[in-house]
PDB file of N, CA and C in Angstrom:
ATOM      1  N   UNK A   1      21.458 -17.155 106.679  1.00  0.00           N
ATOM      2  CA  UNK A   1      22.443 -16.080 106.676  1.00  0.00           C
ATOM      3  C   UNK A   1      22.739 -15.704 105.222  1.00  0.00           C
ATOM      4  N   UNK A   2      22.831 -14.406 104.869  1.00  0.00           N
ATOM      5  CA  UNK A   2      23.000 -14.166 103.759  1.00  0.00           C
ATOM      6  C   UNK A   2      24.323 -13.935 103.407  1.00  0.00           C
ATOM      7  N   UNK A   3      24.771 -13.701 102.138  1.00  0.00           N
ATOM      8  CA  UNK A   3      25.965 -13.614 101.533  1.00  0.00           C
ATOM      9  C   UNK A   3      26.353 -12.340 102.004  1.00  0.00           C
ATOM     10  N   UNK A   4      25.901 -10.977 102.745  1.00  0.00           N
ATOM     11  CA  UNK A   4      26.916  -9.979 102.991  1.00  0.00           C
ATOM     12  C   UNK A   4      26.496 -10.179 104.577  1.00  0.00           C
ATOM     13  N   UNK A   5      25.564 -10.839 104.753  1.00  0.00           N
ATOM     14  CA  UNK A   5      26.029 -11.229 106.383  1.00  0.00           C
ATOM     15  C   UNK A   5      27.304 -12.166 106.436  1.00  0.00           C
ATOM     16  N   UNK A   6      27.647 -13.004 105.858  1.00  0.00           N
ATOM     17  CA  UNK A   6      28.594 -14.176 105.959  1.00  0.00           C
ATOM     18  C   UNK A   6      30.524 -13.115 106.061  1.00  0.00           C
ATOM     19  N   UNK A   7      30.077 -12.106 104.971  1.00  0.00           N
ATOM     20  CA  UNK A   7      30.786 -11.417 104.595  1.00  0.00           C
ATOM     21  C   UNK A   7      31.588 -10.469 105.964  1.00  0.00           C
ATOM     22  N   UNK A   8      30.727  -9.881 106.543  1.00  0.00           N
ATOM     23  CA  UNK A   8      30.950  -8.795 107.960  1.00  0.00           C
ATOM     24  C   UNK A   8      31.448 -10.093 109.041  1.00  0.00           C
ATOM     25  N   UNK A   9      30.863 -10.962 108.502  1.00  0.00           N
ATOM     26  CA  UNK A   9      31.143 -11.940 110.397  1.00  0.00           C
ATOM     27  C   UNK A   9      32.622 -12.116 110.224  1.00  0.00           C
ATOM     28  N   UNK A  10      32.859 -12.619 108.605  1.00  0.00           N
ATOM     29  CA  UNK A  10      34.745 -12.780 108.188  1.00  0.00           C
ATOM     30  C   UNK A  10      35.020 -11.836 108.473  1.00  0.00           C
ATOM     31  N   UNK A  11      34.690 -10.801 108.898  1.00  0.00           N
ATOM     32  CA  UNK A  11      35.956  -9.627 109.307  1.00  0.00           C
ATOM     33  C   UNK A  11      36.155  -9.892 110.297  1.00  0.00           C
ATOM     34  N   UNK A  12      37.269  -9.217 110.852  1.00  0.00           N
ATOM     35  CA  UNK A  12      37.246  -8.968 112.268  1.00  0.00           C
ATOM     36  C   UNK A  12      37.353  -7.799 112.956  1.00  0.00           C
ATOM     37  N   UNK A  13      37.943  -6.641 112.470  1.00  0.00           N
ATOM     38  CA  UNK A  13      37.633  -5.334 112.472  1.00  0.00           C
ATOM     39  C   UNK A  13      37.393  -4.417 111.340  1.00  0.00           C
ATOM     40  N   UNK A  14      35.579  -4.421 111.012  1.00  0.00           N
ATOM     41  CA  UNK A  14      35.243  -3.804 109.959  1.00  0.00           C
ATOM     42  C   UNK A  14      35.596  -2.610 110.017  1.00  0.00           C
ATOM     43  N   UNK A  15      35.625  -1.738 108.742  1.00  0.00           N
ATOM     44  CA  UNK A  15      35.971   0.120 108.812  1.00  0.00           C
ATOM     45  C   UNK A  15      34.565  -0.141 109.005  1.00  0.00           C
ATOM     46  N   UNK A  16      34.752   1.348 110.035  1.00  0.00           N
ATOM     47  CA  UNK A  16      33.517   2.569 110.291  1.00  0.00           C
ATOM     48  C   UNK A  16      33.468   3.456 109.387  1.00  0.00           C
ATOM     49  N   UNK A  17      32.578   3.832 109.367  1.00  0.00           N
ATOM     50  CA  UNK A  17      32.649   5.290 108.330  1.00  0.00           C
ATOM     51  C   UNK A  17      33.326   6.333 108.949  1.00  0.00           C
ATOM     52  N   UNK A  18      33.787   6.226 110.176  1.00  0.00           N
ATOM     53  CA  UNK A  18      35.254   7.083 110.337  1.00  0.00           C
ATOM     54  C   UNK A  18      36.175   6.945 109.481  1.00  0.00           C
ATOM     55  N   UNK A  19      36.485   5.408 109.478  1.00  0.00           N
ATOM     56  CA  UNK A  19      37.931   4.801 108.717  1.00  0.00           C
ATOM     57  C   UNK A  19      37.588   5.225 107.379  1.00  0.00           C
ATOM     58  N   UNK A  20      36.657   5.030 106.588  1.00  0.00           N
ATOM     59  CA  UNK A  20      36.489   4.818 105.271  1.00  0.00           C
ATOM     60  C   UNK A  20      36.857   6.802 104.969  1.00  0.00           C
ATOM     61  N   UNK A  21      35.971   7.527 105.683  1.00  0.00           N
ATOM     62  CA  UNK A  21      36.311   9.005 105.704  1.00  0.00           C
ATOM     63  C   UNK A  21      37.830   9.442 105.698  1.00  0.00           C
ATOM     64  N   UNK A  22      38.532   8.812 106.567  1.00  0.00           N
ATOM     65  CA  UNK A  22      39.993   9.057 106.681  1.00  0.00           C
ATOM     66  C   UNK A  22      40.869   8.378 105.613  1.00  0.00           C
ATOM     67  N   UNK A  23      40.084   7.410 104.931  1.00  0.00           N
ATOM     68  CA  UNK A  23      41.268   6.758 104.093  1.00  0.00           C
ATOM     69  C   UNK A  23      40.907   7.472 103.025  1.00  0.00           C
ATOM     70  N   UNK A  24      39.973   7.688 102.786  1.00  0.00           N
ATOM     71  CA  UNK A  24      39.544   8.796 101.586  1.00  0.00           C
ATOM     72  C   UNK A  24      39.941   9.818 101.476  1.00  0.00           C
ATOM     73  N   UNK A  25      39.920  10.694 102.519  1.00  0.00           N
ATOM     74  CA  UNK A  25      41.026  12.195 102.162  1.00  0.00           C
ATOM     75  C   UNK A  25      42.199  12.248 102.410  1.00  0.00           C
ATOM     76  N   UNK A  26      42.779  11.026 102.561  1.00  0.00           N
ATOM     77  CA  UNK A  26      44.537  11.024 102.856  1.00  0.00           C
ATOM     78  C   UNK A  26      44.735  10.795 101.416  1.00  0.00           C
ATOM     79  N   UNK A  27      43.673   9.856 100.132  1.00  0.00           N
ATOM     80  CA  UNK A  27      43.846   9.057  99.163  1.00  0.00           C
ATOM     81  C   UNK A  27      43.603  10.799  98.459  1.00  0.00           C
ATOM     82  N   UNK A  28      42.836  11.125  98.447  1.00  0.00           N
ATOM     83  CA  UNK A  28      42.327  12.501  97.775  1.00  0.00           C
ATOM     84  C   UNK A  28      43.541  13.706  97.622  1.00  0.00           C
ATOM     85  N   UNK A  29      43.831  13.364  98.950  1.00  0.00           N
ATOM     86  CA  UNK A  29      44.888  14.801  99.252  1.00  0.00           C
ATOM     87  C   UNK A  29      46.504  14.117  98.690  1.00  0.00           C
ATOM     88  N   UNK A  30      46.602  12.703  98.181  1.00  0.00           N
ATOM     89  CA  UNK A  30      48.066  12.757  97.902  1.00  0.00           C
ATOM     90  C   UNK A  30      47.749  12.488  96.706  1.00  0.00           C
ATOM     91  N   UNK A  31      46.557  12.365  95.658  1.00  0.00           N
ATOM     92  CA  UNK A  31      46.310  12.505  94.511  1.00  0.00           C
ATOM     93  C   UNK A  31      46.193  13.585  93.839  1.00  0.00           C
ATOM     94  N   UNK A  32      45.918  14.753  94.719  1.00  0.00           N
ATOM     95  CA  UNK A  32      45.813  16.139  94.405  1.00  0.00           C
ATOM     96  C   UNK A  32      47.233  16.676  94.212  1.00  0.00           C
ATOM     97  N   UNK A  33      48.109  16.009  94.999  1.00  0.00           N
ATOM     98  CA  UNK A  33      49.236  17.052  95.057  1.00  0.00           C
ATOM     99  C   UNK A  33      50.869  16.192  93.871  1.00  0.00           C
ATOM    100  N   UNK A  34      49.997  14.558  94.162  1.00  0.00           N
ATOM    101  CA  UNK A  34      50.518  14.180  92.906  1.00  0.00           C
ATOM    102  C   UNK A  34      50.648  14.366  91.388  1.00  0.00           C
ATOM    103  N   UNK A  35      48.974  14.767  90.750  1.00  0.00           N
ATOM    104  CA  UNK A  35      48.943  14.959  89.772  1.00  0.00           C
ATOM    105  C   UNK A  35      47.917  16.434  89.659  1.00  0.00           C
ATOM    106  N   UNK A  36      48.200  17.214  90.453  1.00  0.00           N
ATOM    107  CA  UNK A  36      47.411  18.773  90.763  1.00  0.00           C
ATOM    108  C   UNK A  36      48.709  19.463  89.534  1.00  0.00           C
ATOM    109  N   UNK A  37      48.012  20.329  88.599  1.00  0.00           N
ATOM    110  CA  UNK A  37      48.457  21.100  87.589  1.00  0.00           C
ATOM    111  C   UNK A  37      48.143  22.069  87.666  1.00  0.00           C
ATOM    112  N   UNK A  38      49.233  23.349  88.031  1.00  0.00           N
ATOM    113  CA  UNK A  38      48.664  24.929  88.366  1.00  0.00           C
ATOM    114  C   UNK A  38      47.250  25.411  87.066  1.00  0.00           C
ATOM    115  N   UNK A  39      47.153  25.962  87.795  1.00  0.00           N
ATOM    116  CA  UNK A  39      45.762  26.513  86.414  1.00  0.00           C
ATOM    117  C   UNK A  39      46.412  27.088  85.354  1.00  0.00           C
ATOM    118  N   UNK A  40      47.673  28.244  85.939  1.00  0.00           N
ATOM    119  CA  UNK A  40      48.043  28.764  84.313  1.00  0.00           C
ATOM    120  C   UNK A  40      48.988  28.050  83.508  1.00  0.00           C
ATOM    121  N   UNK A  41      49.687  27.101  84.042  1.00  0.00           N
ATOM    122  CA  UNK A  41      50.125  26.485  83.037  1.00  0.00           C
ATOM    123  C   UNK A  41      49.594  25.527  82.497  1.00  0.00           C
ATOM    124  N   UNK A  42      47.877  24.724  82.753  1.00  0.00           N
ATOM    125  CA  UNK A  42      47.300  23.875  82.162  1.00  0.00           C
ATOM    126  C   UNK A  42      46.806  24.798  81.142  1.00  0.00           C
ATOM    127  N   UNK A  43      46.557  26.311  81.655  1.00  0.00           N
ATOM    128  CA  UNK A  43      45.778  27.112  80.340  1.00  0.00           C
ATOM    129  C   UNK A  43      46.746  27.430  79.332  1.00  0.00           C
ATOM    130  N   UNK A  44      48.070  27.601  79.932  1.00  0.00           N
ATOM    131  CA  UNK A  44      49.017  27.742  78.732  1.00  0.00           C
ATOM    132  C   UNK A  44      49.270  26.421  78.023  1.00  0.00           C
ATOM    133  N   UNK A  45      49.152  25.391  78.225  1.00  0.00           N
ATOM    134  CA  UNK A  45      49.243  24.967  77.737  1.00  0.00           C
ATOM    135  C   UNK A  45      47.982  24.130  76.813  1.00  0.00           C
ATOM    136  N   UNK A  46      47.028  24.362  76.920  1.00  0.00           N
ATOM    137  CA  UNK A  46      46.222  24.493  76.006  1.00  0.00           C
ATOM    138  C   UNK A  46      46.078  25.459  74.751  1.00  0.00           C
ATOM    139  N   UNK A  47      46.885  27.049  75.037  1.00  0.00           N
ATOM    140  CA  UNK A  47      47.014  27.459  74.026  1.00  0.00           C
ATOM    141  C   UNK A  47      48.390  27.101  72.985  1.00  0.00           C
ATOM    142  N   UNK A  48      49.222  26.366  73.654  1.00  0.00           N
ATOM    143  CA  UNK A  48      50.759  25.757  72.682  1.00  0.00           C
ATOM    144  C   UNK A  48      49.936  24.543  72.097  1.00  0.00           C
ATOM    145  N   UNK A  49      48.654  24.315  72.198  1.00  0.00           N
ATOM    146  CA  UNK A  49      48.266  22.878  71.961  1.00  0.00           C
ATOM    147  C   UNK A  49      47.382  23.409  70.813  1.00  0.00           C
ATOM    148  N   UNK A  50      46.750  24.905  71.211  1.00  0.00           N
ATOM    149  CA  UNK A  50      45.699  24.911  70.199  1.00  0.00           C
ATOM    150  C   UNK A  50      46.629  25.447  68.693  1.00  0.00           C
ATOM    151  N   UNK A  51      47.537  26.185  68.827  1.00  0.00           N
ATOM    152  CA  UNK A  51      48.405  26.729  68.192  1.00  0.00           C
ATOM    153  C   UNK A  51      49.109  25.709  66.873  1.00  0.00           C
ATOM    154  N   UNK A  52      48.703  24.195  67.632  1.00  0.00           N
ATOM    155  CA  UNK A  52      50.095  23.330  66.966  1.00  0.00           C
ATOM    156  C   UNK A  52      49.065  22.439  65.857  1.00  0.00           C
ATOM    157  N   UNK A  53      47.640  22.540  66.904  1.00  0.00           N
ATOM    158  CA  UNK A  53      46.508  21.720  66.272  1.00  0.00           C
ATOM    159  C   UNK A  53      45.860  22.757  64.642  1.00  0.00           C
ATOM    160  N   UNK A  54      46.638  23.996  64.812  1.00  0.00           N
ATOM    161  CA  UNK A  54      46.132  25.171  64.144  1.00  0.00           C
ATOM    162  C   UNK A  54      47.328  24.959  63.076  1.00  0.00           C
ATOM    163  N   UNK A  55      48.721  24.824  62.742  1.00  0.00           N
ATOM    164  CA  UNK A  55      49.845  24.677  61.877  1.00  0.00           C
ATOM    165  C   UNK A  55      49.253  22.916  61.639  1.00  0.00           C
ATOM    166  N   UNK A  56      48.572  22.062  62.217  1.00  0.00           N
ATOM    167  CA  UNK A  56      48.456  20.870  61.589  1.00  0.00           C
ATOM    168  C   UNK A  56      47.662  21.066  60.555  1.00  0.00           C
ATOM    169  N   UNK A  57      46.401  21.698  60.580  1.00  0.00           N
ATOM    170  CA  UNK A  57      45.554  21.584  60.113  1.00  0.00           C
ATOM    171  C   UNK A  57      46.066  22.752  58.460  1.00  0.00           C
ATOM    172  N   UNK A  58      46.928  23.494  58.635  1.00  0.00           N
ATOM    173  CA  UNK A  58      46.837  24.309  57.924  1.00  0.00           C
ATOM    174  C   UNK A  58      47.978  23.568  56.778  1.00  0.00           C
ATOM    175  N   UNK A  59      48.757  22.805  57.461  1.00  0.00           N
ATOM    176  CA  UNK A  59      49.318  21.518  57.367  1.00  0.00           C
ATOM    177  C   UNK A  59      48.568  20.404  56.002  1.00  0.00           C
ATOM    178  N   UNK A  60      47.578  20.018  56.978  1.00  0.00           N
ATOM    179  CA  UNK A  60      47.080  18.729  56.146  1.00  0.00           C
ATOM    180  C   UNK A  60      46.155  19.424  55.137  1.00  0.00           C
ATOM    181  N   UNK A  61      45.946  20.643  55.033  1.00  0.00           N
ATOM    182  CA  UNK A  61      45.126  21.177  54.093  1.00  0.00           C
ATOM    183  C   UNK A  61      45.869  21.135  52.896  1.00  0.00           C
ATOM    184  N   UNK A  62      46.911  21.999  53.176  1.00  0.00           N
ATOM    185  CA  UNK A  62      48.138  22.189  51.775  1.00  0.00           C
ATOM    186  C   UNK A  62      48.687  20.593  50.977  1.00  0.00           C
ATOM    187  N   UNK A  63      48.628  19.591  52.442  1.00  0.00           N
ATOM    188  CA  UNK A  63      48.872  18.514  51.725  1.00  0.00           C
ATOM    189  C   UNK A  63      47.790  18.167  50.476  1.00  0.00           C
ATOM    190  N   UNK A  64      46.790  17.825  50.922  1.00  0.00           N
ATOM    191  CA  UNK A  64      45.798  17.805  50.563  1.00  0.00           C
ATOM    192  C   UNK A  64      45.522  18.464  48.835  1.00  0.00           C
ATOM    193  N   UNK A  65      45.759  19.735  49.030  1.00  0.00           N
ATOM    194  CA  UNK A  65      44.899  20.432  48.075  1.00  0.00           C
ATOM    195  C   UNK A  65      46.812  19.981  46.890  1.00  0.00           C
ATOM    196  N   UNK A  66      47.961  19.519  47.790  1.00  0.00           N
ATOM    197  CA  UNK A  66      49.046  19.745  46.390  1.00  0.00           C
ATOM    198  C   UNK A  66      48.926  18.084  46.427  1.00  0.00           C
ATOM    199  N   UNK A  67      48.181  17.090  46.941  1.00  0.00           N
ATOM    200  CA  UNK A  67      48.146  15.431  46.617  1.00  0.00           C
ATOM    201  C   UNK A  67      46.894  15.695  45.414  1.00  0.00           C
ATOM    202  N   UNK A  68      45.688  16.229  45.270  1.00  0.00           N
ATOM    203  CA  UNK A  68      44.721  16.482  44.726  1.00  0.00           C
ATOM    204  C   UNK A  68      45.532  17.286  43.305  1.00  0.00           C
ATOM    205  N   UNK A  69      46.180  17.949  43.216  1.00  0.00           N
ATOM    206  CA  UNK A  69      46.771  18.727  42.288  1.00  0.00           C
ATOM    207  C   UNK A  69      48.269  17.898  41.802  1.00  0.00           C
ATOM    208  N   UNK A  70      48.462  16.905  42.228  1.00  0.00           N
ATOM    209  CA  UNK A  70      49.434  15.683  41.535  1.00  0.00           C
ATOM    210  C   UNK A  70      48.485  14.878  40.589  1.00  0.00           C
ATOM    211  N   UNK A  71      47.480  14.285  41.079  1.00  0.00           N
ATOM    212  CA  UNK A  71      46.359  13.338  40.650  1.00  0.00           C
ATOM    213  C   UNK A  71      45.520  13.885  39.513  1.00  0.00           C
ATOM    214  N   UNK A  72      46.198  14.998  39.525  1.00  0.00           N
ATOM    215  CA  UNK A  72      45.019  16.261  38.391  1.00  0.00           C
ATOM    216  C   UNK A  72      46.430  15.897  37.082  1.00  0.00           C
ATOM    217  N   UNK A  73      47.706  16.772  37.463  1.00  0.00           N
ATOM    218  CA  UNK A  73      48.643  16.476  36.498  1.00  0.00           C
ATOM    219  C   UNK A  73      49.002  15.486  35.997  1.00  0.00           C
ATOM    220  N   UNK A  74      48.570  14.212  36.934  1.00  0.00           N
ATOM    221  CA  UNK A  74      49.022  12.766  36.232  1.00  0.00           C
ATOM    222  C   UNK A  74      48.236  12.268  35.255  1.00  0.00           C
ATOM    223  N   UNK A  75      46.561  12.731  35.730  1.00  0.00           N
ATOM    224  CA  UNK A  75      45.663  12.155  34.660  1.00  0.00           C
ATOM    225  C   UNK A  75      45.814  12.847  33.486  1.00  0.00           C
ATOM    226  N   UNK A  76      46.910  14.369  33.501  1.00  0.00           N
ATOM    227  CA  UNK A  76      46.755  15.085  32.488  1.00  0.00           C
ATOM    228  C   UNK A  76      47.849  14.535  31.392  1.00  0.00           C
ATOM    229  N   UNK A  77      49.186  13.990  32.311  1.00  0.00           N
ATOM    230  CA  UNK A  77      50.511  13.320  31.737  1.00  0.00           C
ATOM    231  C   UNK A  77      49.456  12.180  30.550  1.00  0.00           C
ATOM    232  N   UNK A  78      48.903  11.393  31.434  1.00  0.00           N
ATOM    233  CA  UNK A  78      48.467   9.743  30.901  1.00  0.00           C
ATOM    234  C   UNK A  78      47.730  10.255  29.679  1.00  0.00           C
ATOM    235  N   UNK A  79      46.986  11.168  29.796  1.00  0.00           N
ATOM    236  CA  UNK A  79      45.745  11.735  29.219  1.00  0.00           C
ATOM    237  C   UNK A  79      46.441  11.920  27.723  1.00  0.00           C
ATOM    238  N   UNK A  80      47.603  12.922  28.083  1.00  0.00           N
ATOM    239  CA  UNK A  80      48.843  12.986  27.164  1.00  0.00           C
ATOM    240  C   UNK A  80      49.529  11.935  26.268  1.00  0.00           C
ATOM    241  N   UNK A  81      49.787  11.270  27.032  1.00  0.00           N
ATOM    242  CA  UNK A  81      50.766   9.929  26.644  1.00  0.00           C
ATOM    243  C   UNK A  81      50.076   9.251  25.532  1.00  0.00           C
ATOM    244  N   UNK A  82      48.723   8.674  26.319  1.00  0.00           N
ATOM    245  CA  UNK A  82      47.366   8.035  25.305  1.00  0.00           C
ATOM    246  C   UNK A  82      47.213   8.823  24.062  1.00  0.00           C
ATOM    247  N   UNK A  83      47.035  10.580  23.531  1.00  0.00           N
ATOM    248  CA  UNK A  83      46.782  10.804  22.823  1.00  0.00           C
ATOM    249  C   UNK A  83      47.721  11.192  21.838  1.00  0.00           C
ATOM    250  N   UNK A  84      49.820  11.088  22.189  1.00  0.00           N
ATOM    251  CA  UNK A  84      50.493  11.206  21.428  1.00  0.00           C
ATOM    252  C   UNK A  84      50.545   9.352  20.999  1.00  0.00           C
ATOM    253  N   UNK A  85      49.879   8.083  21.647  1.00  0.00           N
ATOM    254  CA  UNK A  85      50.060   7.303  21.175  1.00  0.00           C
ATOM    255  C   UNK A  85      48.928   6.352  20.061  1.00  0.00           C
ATOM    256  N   UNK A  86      48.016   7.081  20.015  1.00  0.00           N
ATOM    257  CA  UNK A  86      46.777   7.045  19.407  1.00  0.00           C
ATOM    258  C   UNK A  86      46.824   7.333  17.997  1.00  0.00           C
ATOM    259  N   UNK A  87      48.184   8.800  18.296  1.00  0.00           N
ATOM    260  CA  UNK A  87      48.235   9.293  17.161  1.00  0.00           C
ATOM    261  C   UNK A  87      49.029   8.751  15.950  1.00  0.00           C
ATOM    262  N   UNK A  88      49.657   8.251  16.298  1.00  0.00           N
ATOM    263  CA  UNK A  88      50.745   7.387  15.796  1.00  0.00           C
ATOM    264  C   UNK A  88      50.215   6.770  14.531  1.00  0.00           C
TER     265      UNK A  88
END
């Protein structure tokens, strides 16, 4: 006897593929209506999403280009400092 024969004999009332059919679209249909999202507000809200991903970016750019433009003035301060102390 094999291991999924051993398996069916422990049952005692296996699902049919009736049962398995019915537990499946009761499972389907209260998952749909649980987490079902109208279409236009998933599309609207992809555009409040693309909008925000659009001010980030325009965002981390400015950071960016005024962190790059600190690192420019500091080497220019030090650059400074070194050559009023050189002079000495």
């Amino acid at each position: 006897m094999g291991q999924d024969e051993y398996h069916m004999e422990d049952r005692r009332h296996p699902l049919t593929d009736e049962d398995v059919e019915r537990i499946a679209d009761a499972v389907a249909k209260k998952t749909k209506y649980s987490f079902h999202i109208e279409e236009e507000l998933h599309y609207n809200s992809h555009k409040r999403l693309d909008k925000l991903l659009e001010v980030y970016d325009s965002a981390a750019s400015a950071f960016t280009k005024a962190f790059i433009a600190v690192i420019i003035i500091g080497m220019l301060v030090l650059a400074g400092i070194g050559i009023t102390k050189g002079a000495k």
